[in-house]
PDB file of N, CA and C in Angstrom:
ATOM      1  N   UNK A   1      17.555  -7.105   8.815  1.00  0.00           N
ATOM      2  CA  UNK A   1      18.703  -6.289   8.419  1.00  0.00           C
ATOM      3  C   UNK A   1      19.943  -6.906   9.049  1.00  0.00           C
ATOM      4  N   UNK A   2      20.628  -7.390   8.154  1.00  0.00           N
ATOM      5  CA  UNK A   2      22.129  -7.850   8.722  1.00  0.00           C
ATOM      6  C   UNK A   2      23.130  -7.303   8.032  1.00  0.00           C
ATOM      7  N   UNK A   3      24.212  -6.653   8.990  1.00  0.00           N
ATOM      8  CA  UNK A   3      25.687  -5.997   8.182  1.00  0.00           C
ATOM      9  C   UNK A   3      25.132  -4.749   7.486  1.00  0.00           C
ATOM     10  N   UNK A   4      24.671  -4.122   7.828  1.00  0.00           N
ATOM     11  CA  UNK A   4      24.040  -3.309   6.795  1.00  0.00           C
ATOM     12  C   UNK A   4      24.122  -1.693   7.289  1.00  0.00           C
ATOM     13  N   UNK A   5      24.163  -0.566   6.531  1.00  0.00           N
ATOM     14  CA  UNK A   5      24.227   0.757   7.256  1.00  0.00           C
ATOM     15  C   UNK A   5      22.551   0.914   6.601  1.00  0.00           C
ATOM     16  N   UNK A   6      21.965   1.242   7.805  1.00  0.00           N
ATOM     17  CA  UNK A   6      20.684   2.042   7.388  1.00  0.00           C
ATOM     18  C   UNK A   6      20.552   3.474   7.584  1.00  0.00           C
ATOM     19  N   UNK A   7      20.555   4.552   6.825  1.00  0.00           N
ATOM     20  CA  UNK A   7      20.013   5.657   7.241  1.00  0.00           C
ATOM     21  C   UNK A   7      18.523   6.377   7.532  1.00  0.00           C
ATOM     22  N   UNK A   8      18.670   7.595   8.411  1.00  0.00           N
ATOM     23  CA  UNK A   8      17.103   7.670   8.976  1.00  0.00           C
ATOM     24  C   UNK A   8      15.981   8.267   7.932  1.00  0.00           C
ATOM     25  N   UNK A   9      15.460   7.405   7.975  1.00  0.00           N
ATOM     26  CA  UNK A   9      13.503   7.673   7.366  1.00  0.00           C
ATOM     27  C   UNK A   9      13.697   6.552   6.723  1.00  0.00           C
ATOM     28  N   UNK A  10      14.056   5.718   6.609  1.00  0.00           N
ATOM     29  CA  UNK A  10      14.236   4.139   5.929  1.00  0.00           C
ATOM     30  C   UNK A  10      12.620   3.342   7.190  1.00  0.00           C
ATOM     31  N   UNK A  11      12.379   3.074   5.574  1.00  0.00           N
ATOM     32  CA  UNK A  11      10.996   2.039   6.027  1.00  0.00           C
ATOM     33  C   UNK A  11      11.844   0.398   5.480  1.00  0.00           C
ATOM     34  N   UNK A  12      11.522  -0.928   6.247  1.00  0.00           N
ATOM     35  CA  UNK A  12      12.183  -1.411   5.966  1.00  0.00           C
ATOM     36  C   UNK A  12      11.621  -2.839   5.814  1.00  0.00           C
ATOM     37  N   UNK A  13      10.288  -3.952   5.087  1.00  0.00           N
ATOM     38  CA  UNK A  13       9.832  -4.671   5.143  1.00  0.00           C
ATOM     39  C   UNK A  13      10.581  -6.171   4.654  1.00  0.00           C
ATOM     40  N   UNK A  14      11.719  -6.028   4.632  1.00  0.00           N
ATOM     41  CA  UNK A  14      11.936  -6.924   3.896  1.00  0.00           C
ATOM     42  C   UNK A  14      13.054  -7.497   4.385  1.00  0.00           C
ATOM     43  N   UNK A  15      13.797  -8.167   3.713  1.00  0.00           N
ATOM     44  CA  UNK A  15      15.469  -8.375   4.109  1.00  0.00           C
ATOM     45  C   UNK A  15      16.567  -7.433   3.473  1.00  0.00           C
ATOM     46  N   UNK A  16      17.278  -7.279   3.894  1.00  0.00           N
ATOM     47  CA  UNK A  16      18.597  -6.220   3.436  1.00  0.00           C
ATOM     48  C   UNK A  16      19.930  -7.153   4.085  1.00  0.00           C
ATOM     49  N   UNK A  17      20.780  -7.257   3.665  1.00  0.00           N
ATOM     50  CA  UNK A  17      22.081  -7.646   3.868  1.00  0.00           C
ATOM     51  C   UNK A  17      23.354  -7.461   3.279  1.00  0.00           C
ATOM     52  N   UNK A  18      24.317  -6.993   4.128  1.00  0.00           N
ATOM     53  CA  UNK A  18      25.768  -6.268   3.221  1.00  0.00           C
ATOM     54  C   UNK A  18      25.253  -5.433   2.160  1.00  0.00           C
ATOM     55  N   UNK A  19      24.458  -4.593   3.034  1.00  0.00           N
ATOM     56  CA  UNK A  19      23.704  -3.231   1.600  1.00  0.00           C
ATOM     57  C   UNK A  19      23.918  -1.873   3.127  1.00  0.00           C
ATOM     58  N   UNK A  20      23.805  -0.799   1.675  1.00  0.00           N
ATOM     59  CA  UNK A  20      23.958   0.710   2.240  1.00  0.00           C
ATOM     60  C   UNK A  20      22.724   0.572   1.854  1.00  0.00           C
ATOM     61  N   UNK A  21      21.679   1.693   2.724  1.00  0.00           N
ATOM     62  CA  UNK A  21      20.239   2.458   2.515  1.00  0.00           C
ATOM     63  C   UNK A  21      20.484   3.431   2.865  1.00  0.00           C
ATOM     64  N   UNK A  22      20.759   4.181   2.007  1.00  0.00           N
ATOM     65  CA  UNK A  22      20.552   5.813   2.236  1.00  0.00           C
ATOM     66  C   UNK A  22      19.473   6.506   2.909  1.00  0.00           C
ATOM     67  N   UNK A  23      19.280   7.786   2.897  1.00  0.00           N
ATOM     68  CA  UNK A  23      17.977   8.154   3.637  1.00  0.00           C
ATOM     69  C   UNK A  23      16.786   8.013   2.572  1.00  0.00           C
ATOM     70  N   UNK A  24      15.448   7.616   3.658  1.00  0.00           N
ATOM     71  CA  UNK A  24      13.999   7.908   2.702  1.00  0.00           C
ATOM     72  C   UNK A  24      13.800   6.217   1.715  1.00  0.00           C
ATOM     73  N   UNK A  25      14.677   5.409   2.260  1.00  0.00           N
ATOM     74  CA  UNK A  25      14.357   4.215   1.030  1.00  0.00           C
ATOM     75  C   UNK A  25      13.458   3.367   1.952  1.00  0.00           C
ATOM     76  N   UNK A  26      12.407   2.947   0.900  1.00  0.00           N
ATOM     77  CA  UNK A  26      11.228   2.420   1.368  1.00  0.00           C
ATOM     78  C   UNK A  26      11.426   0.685   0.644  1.00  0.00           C
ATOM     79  N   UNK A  27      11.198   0.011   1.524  1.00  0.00           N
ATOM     80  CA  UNK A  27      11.564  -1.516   1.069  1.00  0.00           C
ATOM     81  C   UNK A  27      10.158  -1.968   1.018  1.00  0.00           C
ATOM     82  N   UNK A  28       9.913  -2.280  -0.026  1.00  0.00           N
ATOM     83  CA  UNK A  28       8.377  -3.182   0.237  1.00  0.00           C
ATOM     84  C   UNK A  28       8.453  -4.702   1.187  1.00  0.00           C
ATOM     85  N   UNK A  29       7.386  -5.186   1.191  1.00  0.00           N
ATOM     86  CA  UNK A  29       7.039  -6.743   1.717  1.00  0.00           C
ATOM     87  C   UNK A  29       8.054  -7.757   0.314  1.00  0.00           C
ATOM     88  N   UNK A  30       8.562  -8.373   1.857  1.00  0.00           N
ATOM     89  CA  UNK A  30       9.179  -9.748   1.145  1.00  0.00           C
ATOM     90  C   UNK A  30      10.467  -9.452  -0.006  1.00  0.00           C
ATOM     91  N   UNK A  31      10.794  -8.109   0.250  1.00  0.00           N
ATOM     92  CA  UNK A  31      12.163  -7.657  -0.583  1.00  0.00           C
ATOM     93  C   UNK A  31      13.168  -8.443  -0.030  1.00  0.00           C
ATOM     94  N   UNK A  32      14.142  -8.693  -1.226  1.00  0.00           N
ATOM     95  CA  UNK A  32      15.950  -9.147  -0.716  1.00  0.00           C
ATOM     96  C   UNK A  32      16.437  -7.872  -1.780  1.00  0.00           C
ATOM     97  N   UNK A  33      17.379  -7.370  -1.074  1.00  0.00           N
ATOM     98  CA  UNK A  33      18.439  -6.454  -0.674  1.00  0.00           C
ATOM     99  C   UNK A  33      19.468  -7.359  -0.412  1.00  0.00           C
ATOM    100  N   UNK A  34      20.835  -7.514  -1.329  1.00  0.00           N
ATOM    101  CA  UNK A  34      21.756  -8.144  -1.255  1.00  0.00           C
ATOM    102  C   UNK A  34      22.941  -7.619  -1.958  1.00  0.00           C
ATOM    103  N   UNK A  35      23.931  -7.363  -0.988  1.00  0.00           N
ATOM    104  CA  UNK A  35      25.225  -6.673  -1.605  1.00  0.00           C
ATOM    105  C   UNK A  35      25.439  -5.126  -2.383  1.00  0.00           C
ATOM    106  N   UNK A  36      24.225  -4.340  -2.031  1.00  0.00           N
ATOM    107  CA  UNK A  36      23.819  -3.300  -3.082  1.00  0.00           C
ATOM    108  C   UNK A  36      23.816  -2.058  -2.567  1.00  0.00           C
ATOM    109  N   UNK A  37      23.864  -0.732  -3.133  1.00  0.00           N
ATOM    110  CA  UNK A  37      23.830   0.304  -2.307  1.00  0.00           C
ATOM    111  C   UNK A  37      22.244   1.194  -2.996  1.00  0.00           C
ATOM    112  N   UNK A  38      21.338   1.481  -2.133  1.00  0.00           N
ATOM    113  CA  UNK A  38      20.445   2.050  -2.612  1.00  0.00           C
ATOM    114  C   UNK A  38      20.813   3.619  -2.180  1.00  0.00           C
ATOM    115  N   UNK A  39      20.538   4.836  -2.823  1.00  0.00           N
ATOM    116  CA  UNK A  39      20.934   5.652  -3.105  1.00  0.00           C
ATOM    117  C   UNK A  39      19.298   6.602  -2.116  1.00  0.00           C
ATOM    118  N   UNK A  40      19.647   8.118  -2.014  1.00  0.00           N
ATOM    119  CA  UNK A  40      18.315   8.682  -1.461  1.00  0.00           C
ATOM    120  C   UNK A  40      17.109   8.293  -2.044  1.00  0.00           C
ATOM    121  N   UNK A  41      15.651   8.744  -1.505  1.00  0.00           N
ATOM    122  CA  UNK A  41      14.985   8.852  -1.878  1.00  0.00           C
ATOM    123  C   UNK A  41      14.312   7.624  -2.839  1.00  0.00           C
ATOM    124  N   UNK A  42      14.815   6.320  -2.371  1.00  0.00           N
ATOM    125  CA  UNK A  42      13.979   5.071  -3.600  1.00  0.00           C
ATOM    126  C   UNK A  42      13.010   4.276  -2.676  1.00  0.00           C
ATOM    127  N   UNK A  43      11.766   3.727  -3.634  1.00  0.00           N
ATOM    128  CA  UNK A  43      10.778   3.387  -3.441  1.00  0.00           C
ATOM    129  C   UNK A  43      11.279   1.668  -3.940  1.00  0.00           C
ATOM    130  N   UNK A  44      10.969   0.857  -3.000  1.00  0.00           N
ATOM    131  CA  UNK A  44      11.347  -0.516  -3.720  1.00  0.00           C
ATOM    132  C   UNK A  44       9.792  -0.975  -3.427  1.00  0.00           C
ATOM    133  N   UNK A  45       9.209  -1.511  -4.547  1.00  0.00           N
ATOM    134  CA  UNK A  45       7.888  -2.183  -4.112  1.00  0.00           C
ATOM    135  C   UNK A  45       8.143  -3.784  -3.643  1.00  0.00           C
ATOM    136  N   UNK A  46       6.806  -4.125  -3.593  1.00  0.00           N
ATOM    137  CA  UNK A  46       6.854  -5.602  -3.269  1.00  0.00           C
ATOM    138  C   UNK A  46       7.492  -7.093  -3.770  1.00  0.00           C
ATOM    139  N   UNK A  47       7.970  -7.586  -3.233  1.00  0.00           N
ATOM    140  CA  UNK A  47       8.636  -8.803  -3.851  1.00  0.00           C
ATOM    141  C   UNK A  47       9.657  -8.524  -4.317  1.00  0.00           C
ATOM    142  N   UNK A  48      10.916  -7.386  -4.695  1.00  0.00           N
ATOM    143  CA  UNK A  48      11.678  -7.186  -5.867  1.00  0.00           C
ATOM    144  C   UNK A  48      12.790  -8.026  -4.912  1.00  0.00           C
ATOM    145  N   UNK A  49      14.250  -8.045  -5.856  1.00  0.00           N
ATOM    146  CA  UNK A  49      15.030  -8.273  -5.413  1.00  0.00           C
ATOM    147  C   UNK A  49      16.238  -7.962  -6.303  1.00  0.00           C
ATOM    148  N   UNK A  50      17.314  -7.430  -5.342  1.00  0.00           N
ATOM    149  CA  UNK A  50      18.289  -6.499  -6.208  1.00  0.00           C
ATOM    150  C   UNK A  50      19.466  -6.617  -5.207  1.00  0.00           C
ATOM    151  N   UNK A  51      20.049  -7.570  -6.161  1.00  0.00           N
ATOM    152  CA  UNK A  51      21.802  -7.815  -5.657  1.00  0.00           C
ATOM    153  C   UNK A  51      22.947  -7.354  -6.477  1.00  0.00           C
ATOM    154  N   UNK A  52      23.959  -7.138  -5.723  1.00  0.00           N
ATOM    155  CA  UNK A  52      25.005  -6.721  -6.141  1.00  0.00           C
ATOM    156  C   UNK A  52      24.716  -5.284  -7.650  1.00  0.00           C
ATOM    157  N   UNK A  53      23.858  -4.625  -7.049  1.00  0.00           N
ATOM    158  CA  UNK A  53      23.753  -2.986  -7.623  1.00  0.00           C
ATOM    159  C   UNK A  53      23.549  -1.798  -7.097  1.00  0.00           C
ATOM    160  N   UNK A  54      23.490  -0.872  -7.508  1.00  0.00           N
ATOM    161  CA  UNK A  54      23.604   0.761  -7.319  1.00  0.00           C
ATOM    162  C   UNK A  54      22.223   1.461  -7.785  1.00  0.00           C
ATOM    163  N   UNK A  55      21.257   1.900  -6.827  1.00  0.00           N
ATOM    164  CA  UNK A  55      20.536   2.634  -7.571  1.00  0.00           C
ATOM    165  C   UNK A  55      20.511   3.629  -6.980  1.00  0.00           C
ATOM    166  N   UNK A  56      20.151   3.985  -8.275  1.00  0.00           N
ATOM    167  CA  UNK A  56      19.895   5.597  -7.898  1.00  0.00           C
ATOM    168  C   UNK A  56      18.963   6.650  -7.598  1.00  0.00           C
ATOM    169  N   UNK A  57      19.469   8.064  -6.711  1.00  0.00           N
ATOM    170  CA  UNK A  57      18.667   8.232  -6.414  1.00  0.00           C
ATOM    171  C   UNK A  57      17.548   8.198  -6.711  1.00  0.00           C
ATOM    172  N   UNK A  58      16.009   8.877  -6.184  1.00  0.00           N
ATOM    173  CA  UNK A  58      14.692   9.087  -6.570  1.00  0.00           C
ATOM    174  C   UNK A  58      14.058   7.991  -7.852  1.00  0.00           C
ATOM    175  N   UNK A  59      14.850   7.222  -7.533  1.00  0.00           N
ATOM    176  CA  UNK A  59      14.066   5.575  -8.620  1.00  0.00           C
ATOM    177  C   UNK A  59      12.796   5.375  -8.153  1.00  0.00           C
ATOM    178  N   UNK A  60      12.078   4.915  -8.563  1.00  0.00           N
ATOM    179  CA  UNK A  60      11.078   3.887  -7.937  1.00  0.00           C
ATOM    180  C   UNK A  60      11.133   2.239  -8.632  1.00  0.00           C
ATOM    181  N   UNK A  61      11.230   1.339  -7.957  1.00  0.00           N
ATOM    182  CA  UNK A  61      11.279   0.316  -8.634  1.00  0.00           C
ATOM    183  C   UNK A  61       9.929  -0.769  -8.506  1.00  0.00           C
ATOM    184  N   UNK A  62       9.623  -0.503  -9.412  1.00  0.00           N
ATOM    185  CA  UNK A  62       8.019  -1.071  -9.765  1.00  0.00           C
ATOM    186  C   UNK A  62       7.980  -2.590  -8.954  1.00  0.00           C
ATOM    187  N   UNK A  63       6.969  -3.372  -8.397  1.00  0.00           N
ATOM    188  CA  UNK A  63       6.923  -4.646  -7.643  1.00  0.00           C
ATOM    189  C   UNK A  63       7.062  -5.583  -8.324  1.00  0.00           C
ATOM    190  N   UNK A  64       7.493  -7.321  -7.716  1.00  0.00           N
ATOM    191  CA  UNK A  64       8.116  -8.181  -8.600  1.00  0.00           C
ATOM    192  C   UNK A  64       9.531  -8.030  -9.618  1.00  0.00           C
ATOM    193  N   UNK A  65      10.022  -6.654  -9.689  1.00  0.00           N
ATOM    194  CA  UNK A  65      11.262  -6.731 -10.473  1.00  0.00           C
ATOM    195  C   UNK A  65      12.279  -7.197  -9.456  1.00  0.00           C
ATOM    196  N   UNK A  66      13.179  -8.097 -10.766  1.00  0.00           N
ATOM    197  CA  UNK A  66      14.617  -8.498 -10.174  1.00  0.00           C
ATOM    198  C   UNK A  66      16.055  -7.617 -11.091  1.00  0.00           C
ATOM    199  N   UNK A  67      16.709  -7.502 -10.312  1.00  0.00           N
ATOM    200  CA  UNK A  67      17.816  -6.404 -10.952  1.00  0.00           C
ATOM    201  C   UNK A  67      18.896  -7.248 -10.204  1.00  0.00           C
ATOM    202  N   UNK A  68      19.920  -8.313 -10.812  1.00  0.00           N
ATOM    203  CA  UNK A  68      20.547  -8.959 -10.059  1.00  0.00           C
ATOM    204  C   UNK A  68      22.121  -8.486 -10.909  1.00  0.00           C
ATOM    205  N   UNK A  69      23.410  -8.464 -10.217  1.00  0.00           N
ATOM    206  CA  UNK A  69      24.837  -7.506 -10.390  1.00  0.00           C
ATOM    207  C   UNK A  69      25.513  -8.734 -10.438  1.00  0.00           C
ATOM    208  N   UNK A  70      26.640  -8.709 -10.215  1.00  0.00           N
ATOM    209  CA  UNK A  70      27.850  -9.468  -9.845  1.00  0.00           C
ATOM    210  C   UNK A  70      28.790  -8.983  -8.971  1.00  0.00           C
ATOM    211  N   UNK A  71      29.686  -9.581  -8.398  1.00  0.00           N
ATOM    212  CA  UNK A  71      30.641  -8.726  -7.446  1.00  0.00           C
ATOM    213  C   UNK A  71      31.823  -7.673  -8.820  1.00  0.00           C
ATOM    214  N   UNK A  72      32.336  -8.675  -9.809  1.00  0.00           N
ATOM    215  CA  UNK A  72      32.880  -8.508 -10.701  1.00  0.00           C
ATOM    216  C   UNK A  72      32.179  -7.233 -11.669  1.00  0.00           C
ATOM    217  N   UNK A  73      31.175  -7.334 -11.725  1.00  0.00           N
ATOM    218  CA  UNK A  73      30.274  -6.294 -12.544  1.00  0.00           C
ATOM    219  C   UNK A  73      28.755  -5.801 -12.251  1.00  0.00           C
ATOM    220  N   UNK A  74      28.530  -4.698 -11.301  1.00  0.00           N
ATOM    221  CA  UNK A  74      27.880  -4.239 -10.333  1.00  0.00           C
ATOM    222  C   UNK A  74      27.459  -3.658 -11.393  1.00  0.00           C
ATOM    223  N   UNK A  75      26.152  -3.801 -11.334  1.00  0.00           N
ATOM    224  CA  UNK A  75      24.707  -3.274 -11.924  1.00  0.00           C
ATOM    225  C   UNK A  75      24.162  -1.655 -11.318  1.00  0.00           C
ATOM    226  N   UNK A  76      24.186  -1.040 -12.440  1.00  0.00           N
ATOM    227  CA  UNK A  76      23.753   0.562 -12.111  1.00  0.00           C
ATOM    228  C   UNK A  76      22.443   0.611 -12.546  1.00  0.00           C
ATOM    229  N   UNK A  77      21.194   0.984 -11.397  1.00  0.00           N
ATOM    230  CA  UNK A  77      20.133   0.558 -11.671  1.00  0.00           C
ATOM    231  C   UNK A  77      19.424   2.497 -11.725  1.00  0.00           C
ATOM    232  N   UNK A  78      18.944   2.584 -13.158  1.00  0.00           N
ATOM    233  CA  UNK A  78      18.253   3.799 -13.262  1.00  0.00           C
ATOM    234  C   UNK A  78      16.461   3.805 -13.646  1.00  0.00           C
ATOM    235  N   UNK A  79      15.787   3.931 -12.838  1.00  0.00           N
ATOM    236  CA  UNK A  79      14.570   3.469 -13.427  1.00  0.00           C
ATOM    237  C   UNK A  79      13.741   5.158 -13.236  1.00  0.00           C
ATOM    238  N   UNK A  80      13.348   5.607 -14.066  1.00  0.00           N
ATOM    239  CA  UNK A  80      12.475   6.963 -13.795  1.00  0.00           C
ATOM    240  C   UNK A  80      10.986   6.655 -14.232  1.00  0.00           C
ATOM    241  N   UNK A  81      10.305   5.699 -12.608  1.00  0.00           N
ATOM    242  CA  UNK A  81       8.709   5.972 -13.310  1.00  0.00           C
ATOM    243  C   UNK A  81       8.090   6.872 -12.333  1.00  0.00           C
ATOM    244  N   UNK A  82       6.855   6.656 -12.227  1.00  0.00           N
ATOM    245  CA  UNK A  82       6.234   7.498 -11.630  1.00  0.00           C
ATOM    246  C   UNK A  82       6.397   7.402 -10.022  1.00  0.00           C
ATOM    247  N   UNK A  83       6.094   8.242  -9.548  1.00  0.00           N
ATOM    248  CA  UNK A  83       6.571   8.452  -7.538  1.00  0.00           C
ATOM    249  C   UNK A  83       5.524   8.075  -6.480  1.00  0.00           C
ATOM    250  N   UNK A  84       5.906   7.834  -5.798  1.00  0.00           N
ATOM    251  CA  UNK A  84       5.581   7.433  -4.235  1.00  0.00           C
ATOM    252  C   UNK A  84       5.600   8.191  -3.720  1.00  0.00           C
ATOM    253  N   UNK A  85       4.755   8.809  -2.609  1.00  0.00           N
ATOM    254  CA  UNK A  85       4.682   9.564  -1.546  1.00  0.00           C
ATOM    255  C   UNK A  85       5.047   8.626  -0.662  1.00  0.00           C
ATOM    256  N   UNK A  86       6.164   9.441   0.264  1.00  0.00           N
ATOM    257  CA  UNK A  86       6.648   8.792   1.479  1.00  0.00           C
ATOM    258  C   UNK A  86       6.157   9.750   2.362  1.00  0.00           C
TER     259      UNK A  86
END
């Protein structure tokens, strides 16, 4: 975690940098977190990587996805699948 605000119940396996984590966000193994604000309650599985976007709350984002933004045009990431117990 570098530059980064983490809030509490954040599980955190991965890398995060110049990102907000709201409360309850769960980072899988080997995540990049880059430039992005994750919102309450999200599940990031394994491998993903998600720069320069916004997700939102109670997402789960399935493993291996990439969701990549721009500084210029920041990616609003809505995914409604099924949930994670944290």
């Amino acid at each position: 975690v570098h530059n980064s605000i983490v809030a509490s119940g954040c599980i955190i396996n991965g890398t995060v940098e110049n990102s907000v984590l709201c409360r309850k966000v769960y980072v899988g193994n080997n995540c990049i977190i880059r430039n992005s604000i994750i919102l309450n309650d999200v599940y990031i599985g394994d491998n993903s990587v998600i720069e320069h976007c916004i997700v939102e709350s109670r997402d789960t984002i399935r493993a291996n996805t990439t969701y990549i933004g721009t500084p210029e045009n920041i990616r609003i990431v809505i995914e409604k699948n099924e949930r994670y117990t944290m």
